[in-house]
Protein backbone atom coordinates (compact mmCIF):
# COMPACT_ATOMS: atom_id res chain seq x y z
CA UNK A 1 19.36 -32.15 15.92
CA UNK A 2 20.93 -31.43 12.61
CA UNK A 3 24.21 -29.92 14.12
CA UNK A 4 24.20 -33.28 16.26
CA UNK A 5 24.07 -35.25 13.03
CA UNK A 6 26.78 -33.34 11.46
CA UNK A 7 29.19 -34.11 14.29
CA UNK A 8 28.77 -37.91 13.88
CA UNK A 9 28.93 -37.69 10.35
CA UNK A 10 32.02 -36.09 10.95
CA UNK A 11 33.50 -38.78 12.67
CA UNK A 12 32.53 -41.59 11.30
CA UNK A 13 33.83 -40.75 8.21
CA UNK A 14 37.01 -39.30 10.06
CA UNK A 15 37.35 -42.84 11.50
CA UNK A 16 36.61 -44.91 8.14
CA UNK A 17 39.20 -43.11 6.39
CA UNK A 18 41.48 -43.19 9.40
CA UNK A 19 41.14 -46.91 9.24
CA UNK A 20 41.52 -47.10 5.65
CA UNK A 21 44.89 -44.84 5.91
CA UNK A 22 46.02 -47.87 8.59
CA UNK A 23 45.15 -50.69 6.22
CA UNK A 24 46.45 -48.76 3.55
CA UNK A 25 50.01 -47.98 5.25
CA UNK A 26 51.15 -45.70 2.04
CA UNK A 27 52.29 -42.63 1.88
CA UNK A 28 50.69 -41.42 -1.19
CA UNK A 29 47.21 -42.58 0.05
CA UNK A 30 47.77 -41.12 3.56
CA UNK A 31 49.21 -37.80 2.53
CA UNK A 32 47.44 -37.23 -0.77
CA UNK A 33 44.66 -39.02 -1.64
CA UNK A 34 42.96 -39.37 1.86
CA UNK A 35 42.62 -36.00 2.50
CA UNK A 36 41.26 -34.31 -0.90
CA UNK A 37 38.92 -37.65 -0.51
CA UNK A 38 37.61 -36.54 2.90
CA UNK A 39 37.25 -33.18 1.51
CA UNK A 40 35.10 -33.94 -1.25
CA UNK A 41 32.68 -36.09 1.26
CA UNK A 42 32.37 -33.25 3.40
CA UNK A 43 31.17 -30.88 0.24
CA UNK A 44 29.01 -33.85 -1.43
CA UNK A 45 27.34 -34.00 2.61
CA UNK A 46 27.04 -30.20 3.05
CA UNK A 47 24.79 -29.65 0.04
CA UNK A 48 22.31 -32.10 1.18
CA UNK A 49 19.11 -30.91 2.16
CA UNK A 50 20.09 -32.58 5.62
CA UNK A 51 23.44 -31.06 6.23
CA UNK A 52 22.80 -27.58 4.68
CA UNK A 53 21.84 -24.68 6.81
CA UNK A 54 18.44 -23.51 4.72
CA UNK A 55 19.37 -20.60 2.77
CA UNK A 56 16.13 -18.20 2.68
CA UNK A 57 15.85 -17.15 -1.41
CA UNK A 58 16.66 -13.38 -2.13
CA UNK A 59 13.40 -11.70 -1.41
CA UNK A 60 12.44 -8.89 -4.24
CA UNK A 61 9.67 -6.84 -3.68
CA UNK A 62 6.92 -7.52 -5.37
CA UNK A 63 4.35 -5.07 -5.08
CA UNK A 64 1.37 -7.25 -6.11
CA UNK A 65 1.57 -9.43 -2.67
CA UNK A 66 1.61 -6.47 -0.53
CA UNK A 67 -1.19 -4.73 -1.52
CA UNK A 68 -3.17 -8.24 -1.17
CA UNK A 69 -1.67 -7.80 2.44
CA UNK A 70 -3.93 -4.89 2.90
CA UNK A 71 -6.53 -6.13 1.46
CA UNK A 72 -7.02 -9.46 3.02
CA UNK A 73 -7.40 -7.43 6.15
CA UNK A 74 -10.99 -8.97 7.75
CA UNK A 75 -13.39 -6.32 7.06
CA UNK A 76 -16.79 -5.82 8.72
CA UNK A 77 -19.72 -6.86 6.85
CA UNK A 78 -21.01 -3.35 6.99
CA UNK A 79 -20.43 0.04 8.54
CA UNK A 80 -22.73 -0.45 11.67
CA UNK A 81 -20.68 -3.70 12.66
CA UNK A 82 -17.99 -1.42 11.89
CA UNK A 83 -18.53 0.95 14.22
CA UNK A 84 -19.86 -1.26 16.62
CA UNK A 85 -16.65 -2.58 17.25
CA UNK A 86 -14.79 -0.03 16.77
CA UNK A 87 -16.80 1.14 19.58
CA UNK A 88 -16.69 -1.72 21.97
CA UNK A 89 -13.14 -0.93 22.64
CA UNK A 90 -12.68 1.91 25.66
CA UNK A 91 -9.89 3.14 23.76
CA UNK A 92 -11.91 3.70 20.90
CA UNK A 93 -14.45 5.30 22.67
CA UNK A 94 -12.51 7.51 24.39
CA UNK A 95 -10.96 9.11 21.18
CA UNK A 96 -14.29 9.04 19.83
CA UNK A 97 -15.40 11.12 22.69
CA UNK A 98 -12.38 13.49 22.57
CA UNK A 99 -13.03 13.91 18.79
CA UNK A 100 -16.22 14.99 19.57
CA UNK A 101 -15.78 17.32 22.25
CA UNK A 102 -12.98 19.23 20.42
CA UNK A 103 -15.13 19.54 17.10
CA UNK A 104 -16.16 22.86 17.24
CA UNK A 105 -12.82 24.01 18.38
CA UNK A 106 -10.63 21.63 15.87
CA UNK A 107 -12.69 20.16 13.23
CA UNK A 108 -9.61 18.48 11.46
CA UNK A 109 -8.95 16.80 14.71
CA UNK A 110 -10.84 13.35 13.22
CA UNK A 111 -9.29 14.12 9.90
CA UNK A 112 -6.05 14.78 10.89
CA UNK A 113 -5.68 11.36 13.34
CA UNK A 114 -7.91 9.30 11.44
CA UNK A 115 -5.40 9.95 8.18
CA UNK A 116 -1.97 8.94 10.05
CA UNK A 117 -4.01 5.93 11.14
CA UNK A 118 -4.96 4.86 7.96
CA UNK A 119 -1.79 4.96 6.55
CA UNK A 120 -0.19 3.01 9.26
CA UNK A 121 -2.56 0.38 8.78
CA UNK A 122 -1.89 0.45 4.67
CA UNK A 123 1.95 0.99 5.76
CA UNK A 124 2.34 -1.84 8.05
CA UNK A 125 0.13 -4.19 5.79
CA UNK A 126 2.39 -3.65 2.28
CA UNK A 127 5.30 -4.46 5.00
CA UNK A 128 3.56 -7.60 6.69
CA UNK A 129 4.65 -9.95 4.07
CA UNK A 130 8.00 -11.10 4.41
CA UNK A 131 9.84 -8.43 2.66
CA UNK A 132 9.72 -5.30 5.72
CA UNK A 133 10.01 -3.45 2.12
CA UNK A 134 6.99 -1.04 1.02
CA UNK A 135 6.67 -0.37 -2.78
CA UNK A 136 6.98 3.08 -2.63
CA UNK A 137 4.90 3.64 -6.16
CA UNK A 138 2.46 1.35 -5.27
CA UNK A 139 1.36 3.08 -2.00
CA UNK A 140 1.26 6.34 -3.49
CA UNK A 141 -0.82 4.90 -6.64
CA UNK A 142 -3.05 3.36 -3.68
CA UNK A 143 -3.45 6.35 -1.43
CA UNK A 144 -4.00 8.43 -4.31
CA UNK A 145 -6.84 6.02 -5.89
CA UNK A 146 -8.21 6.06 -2.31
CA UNK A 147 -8.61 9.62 -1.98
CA UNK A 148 -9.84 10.29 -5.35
CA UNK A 149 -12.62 7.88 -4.74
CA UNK A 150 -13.48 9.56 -1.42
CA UNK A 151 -14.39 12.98 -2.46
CA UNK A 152 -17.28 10.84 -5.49
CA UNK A 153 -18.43 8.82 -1.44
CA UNK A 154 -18.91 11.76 0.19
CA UNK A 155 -20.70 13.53 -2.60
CA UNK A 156 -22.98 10.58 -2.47
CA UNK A 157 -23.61 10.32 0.86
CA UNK A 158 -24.17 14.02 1.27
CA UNK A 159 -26.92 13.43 -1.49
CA UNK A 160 -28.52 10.68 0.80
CA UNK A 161 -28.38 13.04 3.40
CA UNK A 162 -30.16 15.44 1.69
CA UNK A 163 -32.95 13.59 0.72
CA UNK A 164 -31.73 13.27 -2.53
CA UNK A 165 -30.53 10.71 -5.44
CA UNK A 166 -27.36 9.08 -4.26
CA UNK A 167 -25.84 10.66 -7.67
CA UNK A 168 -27.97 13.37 -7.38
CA UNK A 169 -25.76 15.74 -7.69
CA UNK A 170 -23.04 14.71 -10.33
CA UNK A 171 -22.63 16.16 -14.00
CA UNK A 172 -22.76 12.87 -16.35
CA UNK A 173 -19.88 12.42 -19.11
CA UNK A 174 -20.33 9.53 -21.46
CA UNK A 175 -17.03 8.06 -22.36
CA UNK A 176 -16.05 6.06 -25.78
CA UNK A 177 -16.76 2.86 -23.90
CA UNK A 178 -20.87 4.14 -22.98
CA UNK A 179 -19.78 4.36 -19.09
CA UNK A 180 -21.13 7.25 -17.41
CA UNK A 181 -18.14 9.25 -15.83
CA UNK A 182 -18.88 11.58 -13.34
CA UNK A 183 -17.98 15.07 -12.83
CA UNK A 184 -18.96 18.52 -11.42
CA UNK A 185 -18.67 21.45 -8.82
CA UNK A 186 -19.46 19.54 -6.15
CA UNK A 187 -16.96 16.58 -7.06
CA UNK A 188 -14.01 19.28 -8.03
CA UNK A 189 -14.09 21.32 -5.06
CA UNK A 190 -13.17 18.25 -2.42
CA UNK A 191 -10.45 17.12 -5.34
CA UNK A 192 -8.70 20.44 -6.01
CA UNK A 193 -10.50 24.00 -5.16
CA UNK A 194 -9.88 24.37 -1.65
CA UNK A 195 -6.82 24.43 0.52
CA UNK A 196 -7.89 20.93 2.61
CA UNK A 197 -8.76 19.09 -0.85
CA UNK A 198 -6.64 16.12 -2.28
CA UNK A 199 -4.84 18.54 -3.88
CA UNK A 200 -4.18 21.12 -1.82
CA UNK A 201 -3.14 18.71 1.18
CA UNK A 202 -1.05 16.48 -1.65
CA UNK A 203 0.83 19.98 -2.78
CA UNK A 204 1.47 21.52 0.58
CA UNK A 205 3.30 18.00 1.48
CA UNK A 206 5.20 17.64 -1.73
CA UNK A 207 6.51 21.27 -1.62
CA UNK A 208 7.57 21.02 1.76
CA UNK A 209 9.60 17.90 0.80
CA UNK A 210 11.36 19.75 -2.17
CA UNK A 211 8.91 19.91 -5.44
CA UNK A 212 9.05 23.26 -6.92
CA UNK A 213 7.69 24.32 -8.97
CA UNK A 214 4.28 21.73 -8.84
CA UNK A 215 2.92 19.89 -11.72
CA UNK A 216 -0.05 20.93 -14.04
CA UNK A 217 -2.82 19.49 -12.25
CA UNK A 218 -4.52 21.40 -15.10
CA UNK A 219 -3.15 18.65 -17.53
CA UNK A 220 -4.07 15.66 -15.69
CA UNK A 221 -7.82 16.98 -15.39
CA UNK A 222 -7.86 17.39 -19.58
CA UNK A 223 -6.05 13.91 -20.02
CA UNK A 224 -8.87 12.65 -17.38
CA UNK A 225 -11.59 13.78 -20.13
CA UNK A 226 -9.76 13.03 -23.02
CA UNK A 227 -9.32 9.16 -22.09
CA UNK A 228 -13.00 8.41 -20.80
CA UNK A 229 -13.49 5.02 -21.43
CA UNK A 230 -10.49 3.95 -23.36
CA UNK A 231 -7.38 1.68 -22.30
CA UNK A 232 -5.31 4.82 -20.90
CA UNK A 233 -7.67 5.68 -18.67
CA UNK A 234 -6.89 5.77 -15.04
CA UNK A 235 -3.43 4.57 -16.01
CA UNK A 236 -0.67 6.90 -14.55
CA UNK A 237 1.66 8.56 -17.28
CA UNK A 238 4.89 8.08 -15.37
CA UNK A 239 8.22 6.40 -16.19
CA UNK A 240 8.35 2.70 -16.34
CA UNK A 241 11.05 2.48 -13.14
CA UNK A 242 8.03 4.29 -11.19
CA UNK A 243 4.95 2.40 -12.37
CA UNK A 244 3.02 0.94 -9.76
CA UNK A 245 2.54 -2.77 -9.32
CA UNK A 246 -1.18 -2.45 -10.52
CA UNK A 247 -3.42 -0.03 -11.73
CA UNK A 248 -5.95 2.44 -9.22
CA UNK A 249 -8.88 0.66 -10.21
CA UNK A 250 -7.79 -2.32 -8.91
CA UNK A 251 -6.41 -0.76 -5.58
CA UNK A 252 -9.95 0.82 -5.22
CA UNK A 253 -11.92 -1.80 -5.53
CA UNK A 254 -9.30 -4.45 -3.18
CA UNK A 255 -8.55 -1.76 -0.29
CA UNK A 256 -11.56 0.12 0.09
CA UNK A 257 -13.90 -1.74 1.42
CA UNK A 258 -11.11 -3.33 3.81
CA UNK A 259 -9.70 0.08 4.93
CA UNK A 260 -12.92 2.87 5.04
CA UNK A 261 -14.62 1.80 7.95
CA UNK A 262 -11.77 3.31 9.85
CA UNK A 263 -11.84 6.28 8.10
CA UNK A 264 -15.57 6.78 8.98
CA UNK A 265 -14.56 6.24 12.54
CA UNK A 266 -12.26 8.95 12.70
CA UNK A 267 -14.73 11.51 11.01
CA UNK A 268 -18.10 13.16 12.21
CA UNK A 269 -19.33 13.68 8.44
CA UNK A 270 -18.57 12.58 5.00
CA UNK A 271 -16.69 15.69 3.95
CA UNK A 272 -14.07 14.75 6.07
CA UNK A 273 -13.31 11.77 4.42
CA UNK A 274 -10.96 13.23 1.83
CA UNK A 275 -9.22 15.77 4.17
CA UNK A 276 -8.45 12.24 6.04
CA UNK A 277 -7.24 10.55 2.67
CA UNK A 278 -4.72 13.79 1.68
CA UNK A 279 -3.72 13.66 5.51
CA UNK A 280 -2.57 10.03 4.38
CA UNK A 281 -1.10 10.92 1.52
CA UNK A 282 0.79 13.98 3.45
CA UNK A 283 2.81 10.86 5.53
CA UNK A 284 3.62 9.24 3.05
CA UNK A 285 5.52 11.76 1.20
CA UNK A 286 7.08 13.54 3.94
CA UNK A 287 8.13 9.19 4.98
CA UNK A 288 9.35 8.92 1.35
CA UNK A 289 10.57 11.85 0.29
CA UNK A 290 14.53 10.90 0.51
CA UNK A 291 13.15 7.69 -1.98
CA UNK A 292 11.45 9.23 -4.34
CA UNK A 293 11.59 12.99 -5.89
CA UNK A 294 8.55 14.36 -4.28
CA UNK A 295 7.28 16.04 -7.88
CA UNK A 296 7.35 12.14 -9.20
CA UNK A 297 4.92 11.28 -6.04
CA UNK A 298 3.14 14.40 -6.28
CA UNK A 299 2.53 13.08 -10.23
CA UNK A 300 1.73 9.53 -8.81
CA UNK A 301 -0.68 10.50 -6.20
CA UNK A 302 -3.22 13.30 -8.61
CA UNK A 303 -2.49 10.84 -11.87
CA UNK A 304 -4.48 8.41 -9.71
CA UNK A 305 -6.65 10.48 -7.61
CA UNK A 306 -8.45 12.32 -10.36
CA UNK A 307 -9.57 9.85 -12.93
CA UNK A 308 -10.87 7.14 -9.45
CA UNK A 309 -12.73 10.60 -8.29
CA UNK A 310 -14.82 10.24 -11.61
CA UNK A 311 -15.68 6.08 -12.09
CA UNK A 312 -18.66 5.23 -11.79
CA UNK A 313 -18.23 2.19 -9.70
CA UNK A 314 -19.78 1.92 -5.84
CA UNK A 315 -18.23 0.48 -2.95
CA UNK A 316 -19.28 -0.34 0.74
């Protein structure tokens, strides 16, 4: 339609000044003046909003929107409706049924497919706004703050199981804001003391894609403590060019409840949960590692996976 109007534009105004050249009958006017005349029309017409092709702004990537892409994900109201229709799908039930069968034989199985699903879901929602761009910092910060949290909900639902407190079996640190932190053996060892933990997936993934030597995972732990309850708490210490669009906290408490039911899916117990979250973590570097030096995401990933593994916040 527009294109249509353009080529009647065209001529009429073609056809006004070629009757104006006739009535005119001068040399200067025909020669000179008429065209630089028809010229300017055709400028003054093609920057109206009519005439001009709509230019789509530059789109930077702003961080901020995309994580709201994952999180405005429709979530179950709970984990049975979760699984419920999770389940109602033969697809679904099939895996289900092969993850199962092959538990005894490969108990990563769940893990290991449930992890690569949930970061193609957190993947393809930072991408599903416009840009096709992923902020590389902020999906590590996220993945990182998601993991963390997992091995403090598995803890606690291995206490239900047992019978027992849901934080029956934390250590209690008071920071210099009165929040309880918590800590312990039983929170450390799905974090960093065993070769599927957080850590030990995040480090076998970041020295495959290059880091060597690793970072101190030592000093993160002691700037963990040192910071309980005040402002640089849970706040990655990383150059401003790699800073995440927002802080774990707030990651945690938009994505999880959108993006855990599917974890649970893929896993027969709770102590699977952060083998699935490192899995996660694992694609992601080995996607980003020609974007980013893999020791900077190996930084980004534990700077926000150990202080989320000790708030004492809980989530669906």
């Amino acid at each position: 339609m527009k294109s249509a109007l353009r080529i009647l534009v065209g001529v009429a105004v073609f056809g006004g000044f070629a009757c104006l050249t006739t009535l005119a009958n001068g040399q200067v006017f025909t020669y000179y003046i008429a065209p630089i005349a028809t010229a300017l029309v055709f400028v003054a017409l093609s920057r109206t909003p009519l005439f001009s092709r709509a230019k789509t702004p530059p789109i930077k990537n702003k961080p901020p929107t995309q994580a709201a892409a994952v999180a405005q994900t429709p979530a179950p109201r709970d984990a049975a409706e979760a699984e419920k229709a999770f389940m109602a799908n033969p697809a679904s039930r099939s895996l289900r049924a092969m993850i199962e069968a092959k538990s005894e034989e490969s108990p990563r199985l769940g893990p290991g497919l449930g992890g690569k699903e949930v970061f193609q879901r957190i993947f393809n929602g930072m991408s599903a706004n416009g840009t096709r761009r992923v902020h590389v910092e902020s999906l590590l910060c996220m993945l990182g703050a998601l993991a963390g949290y997992s091995c403090q909900a598995s803890v606690r639902a291995d206490c239900v199981a047992r019978g027992l407190p849901e934080n029956g079996l934390f250590a209690r640190l008071t920071g210099a804001d009165g929040t309880d932190y918590f800590f312990g053996d039983h929170l450390n060892k799905p974090m960093s003391e065993t070769e599927y933990s957080v850590w030990g997936l995040t480090a076998a993934a970041a020295h495959t894609a290059g880091c060597d030597p690793l970072p101190d995972i030592g000093d993160i732990f002691t700037h963990t403590v040192e910071t309980l309850g005040k402002p640089g708490f849970g706040i990655p210490r990383v150059p401003e060019q790699h800073r995440a669009s927002d802080l774990p906290i707030n990651f945690l408490r938009d994505v999880w409840p959108v993006i855990h039911p599917t974890a649970k899916w893929f896993c027969l117990k709770p102590s699977d949960w952060p083998i699935l979250y490192g899995v996660a973590i694992q694609e992601a570097i080995s996607l980003t590692k020609t974007i980013i030096d893999p020791r900077m995401a190996f930084i980004i990933v534990m700077e926000s996976a150990i202080p989320m593994s000790k708030v004492n916040i809980k989530l669906a």
